[in-house]
PDB file of N, CA and C in Angstrom:
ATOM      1  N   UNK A   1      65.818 144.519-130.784  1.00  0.00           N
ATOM      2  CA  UNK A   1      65.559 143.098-130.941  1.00  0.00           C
ATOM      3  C   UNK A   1      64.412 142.694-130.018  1.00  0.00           C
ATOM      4  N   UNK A   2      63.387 141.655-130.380  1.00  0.00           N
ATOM      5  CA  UNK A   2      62.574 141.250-130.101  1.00  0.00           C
ATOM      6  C   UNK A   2      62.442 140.010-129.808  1.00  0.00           C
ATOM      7  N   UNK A   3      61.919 139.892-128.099  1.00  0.00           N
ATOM      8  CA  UNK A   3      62.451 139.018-127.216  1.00  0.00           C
ATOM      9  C   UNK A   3      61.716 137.929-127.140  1.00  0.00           C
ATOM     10  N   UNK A   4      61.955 136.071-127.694  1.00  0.00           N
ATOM     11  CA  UNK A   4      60.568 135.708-127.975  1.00  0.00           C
ATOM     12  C   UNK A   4      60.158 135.496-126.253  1.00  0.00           C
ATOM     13  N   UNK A   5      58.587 134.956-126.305  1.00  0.00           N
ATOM     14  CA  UNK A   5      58.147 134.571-124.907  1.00  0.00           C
ATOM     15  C   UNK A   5      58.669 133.459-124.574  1.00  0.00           C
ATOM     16  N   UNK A   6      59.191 133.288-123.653  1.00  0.00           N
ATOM     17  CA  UNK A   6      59.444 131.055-122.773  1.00  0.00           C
ATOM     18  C   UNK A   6      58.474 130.234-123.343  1.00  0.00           C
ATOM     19  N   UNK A   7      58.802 129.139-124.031  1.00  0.00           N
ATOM     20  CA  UNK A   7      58.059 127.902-124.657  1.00  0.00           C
ATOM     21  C   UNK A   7      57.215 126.987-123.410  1.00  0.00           C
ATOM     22  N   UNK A   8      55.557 126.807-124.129  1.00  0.00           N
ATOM     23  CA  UNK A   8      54.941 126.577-123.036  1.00  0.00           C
ATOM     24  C   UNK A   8      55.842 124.736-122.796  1.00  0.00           C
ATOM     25  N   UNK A   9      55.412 124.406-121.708  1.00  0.00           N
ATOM     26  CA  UNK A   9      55.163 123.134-121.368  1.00  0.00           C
ATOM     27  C   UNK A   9      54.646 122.048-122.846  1.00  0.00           C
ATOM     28  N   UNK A  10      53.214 122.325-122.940  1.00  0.00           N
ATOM     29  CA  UNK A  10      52.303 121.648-124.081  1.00  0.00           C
ATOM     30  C   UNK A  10      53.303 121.727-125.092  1.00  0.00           C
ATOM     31  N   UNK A  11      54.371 121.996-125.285  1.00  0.00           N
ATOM     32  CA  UNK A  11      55.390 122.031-126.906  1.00  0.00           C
ATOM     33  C   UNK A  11      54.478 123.124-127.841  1.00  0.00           C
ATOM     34  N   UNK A  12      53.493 124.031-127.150  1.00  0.00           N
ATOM     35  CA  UNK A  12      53.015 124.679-128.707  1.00  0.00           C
ATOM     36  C   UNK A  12      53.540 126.019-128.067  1.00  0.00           C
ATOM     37  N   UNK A  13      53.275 126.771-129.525  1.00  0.00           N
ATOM     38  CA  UNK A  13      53.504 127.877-129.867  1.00  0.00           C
ATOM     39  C   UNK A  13      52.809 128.727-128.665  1.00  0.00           C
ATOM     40  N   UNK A  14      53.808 129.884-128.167  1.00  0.00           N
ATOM     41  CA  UNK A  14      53.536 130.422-127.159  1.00  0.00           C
ATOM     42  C   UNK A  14      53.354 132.110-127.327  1.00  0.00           C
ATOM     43  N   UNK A  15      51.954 132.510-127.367  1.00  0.00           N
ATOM     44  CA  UNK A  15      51.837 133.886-127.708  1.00  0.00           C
ATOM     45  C   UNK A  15      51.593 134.736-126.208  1.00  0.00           C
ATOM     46  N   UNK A  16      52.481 136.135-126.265  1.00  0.00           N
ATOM     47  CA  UNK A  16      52.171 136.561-125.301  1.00  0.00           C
ATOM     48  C   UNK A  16      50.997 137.373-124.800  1.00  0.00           C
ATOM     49  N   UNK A  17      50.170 137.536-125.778  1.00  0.00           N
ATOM     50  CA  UNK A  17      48.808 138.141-125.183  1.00  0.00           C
ATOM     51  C   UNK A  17      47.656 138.268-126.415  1.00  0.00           C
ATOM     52  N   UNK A  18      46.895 137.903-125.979  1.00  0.00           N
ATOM     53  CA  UNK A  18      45.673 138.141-126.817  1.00  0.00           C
ATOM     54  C   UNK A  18      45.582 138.566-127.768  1.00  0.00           C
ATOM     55  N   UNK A  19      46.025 139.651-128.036  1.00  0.00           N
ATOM     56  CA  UNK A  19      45.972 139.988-129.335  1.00  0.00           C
ATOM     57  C   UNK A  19      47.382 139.775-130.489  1.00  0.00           C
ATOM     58  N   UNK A  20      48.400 139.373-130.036  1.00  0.00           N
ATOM     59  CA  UNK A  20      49.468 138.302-130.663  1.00  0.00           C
ATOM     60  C   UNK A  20      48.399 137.434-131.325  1.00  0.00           C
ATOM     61  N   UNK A  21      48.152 136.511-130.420  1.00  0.00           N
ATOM     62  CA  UNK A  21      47.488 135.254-130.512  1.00  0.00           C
ATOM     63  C   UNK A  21      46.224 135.539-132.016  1.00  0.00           C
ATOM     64  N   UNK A  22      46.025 136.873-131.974  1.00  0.00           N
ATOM     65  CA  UNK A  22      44.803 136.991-132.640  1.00  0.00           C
ATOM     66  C   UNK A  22      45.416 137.595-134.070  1.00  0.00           C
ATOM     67  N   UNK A  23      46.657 137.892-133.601  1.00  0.00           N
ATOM     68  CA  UNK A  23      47.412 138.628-135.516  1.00  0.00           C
ATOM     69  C   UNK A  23      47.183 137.504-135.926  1.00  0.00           C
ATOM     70  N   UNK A  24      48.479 135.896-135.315  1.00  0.00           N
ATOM     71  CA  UNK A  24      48.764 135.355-135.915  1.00  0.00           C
ATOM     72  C   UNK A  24      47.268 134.447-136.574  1.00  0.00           C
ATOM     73  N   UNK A  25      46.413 134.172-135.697  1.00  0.00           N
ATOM     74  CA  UNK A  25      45.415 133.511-136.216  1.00  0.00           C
ATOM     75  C   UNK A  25      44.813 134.503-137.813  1.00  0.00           C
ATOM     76  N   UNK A  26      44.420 135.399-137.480  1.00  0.00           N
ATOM     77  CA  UNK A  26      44.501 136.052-139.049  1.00  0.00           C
ATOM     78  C   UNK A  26      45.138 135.993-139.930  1.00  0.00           C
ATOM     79  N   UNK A  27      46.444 135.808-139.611  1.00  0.00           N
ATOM     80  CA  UNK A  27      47.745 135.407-140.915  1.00  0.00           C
ATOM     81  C   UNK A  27      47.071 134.180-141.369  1.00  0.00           C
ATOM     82  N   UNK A  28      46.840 132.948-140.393  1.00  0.00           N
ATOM     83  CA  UNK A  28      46.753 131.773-141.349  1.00  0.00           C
ATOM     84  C   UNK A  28      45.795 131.599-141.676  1.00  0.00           C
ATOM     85  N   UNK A  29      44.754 132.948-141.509  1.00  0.00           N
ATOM     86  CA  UNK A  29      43.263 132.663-142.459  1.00  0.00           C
ATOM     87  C   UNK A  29      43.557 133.080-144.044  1.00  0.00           C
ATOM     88  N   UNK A  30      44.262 134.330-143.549  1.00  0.00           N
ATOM     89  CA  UNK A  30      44.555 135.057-144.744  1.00  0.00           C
ATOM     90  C   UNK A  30      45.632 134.231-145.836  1.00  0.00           C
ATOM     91  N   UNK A  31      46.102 133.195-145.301  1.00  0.00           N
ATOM     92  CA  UNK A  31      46.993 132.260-145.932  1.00  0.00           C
ATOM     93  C   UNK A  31      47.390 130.841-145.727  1.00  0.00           C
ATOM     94  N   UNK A  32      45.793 129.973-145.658  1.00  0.00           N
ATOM     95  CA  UNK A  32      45.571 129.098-145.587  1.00  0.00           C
ATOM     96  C   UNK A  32      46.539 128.297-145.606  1.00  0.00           C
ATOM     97  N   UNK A  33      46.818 127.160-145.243  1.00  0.00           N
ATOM     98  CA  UNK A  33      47.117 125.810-145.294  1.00  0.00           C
ATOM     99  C   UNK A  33      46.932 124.509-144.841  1.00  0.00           C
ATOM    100  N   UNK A  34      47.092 123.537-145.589  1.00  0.00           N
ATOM    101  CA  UNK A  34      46.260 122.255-145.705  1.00  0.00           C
ATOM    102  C   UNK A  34      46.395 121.453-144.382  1.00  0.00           C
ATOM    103  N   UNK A  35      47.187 121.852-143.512  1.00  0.00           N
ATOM    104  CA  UNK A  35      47.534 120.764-142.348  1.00  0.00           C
ATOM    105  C   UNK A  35      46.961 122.000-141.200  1.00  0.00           C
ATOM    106  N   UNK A  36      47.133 122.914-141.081  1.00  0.00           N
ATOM    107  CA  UNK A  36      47.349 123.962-140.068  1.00  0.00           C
ATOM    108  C   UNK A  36      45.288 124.759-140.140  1.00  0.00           C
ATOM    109  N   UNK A  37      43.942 123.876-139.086  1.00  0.00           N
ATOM    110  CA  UNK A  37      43.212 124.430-139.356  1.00  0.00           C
ATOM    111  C   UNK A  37      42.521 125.343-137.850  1.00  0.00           C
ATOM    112  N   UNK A  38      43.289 125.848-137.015  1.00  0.00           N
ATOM    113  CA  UNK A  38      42.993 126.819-135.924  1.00  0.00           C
ATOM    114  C   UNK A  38      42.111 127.613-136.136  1.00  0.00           C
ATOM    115  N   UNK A  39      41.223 127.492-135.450  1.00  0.00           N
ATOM    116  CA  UNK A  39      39.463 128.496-134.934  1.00  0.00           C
ATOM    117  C   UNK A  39      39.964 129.465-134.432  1.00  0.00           C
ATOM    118  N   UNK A  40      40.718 129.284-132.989  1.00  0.00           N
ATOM    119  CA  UNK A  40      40.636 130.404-132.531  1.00  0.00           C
ATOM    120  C   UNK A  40      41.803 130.365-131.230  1.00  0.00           C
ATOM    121  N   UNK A  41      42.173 131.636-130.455  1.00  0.00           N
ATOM    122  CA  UNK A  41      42.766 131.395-129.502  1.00  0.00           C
ATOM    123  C   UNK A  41      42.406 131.227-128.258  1.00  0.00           C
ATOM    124  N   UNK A  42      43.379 130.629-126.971  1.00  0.00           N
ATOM    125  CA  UNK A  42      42.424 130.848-125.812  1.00  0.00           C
ATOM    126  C   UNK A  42      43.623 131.067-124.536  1.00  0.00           C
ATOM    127  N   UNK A  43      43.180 131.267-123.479  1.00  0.00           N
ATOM    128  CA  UNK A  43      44.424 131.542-122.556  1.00  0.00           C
ATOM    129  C   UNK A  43      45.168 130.031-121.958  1.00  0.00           C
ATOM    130  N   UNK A  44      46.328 130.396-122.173  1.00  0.00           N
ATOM    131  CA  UNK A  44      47.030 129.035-121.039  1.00  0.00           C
ATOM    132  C   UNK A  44      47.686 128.673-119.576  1.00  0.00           C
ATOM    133  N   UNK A  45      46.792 128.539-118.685  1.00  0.00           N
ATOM    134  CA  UNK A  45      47.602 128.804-117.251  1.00  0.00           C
ATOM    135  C   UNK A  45      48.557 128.504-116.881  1.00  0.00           C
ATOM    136  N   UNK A  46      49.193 127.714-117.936  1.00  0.00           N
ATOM    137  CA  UNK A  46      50.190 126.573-117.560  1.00  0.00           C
ATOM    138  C   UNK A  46      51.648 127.285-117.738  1.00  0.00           C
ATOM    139  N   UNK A  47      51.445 128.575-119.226  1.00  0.00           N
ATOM    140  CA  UNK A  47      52.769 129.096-119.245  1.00  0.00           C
ATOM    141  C   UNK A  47      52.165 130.610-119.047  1.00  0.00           C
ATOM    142  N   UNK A  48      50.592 131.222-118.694  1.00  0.00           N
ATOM    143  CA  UNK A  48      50.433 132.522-118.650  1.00  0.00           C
ATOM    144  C   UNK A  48      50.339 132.911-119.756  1.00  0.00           C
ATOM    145  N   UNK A  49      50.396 132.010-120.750  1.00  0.00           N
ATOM    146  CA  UNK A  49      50.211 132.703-122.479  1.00  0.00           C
ATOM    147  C   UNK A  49      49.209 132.863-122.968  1.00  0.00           C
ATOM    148  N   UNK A  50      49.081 132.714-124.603  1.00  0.00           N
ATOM    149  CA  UNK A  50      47.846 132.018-125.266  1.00  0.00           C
ATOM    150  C   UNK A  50      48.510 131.359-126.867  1.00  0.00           C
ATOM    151  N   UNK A  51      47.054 130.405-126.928  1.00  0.00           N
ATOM    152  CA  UNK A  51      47.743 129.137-127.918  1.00  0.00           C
ATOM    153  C   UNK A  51      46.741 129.471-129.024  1.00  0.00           C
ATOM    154  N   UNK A  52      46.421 129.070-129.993  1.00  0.00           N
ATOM    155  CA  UNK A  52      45.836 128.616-130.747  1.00  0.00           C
ATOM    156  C   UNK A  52      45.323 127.279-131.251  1.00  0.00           C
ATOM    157  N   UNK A  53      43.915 127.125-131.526  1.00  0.00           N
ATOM    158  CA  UNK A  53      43.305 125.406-131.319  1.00  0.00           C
ATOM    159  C   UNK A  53      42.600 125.343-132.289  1.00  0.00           C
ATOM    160  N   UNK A  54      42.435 123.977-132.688  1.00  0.00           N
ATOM    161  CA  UNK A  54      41.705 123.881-134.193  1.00  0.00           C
ATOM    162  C   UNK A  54      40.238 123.289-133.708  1.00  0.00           C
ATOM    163  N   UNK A  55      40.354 123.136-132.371  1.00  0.00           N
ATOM    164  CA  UNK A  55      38.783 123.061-131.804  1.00  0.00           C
ATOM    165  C   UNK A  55      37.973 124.168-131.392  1.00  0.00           C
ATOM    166  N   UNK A  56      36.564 123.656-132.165  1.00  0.00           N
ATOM    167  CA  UNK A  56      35.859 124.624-132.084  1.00  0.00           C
ATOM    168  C   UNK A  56      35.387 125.457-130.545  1.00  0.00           C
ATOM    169  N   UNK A  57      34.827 126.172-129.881  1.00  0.00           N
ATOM    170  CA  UNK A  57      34.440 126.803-128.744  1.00  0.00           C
ATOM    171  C   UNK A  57      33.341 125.844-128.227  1.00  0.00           C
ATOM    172  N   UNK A  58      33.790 125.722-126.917  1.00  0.00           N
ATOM    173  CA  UNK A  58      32.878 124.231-126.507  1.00  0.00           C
ATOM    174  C   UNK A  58      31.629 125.236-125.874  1.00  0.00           C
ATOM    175  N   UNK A  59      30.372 124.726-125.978  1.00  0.00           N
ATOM    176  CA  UNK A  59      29.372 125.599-125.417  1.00  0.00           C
ATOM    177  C   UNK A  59      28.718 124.771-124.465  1.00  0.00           C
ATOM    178  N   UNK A  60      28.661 125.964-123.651  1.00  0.00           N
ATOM    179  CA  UNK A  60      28.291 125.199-121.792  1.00  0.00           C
ATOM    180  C   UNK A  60      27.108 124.549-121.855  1.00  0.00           C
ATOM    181  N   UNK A  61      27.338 123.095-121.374  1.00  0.00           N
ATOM    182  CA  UNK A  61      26.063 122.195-120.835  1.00  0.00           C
ATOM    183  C   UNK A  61      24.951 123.376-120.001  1.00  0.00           C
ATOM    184  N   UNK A  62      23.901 123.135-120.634  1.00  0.00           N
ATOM    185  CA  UNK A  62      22.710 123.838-120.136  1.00  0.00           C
ATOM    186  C   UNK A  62      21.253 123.247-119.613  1.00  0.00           C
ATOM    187  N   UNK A  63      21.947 122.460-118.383  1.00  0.00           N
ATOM    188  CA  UNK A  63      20.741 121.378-118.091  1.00  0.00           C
ATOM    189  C   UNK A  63      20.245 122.018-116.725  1.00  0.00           C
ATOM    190  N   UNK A  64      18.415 121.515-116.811  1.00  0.00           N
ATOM    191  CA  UNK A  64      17.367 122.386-116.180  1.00  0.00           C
ATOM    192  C   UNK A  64      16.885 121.406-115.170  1.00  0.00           C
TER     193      UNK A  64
END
């Protein structure tokens, strides 16, 4: 039996490592749905996990 991870804080879905995080994001490419539109995953300090976000990758201010 397979033990789930502790539920973060944020109420979301709590994957335990990177590449979890990265099956499931492939499942819901591979099987779209209309409410559910996640880019990508990222780490969470808050529970040590990783989440999945429907925001895109913020790209660093680059001022000269």
């Amino acid at each position: 039996m397979t033990r789930r991870p502790a539920p973060c804080s944020s109420g979301k879905q709590r994957y335990r490592d990177r590449l979890q995080a990265r099956i499931a994001l492939a499942g819901l490419r591979a099987n779209p749905h209309p409410r559910r539109q996640e880019q990508r995953s990222y780490y969470c300090p808050a529970c040590s996990g990783w989440h999945l976000t429907s925001q895109p990758r913020r790209r660093k201010d680059r001022r000269t």
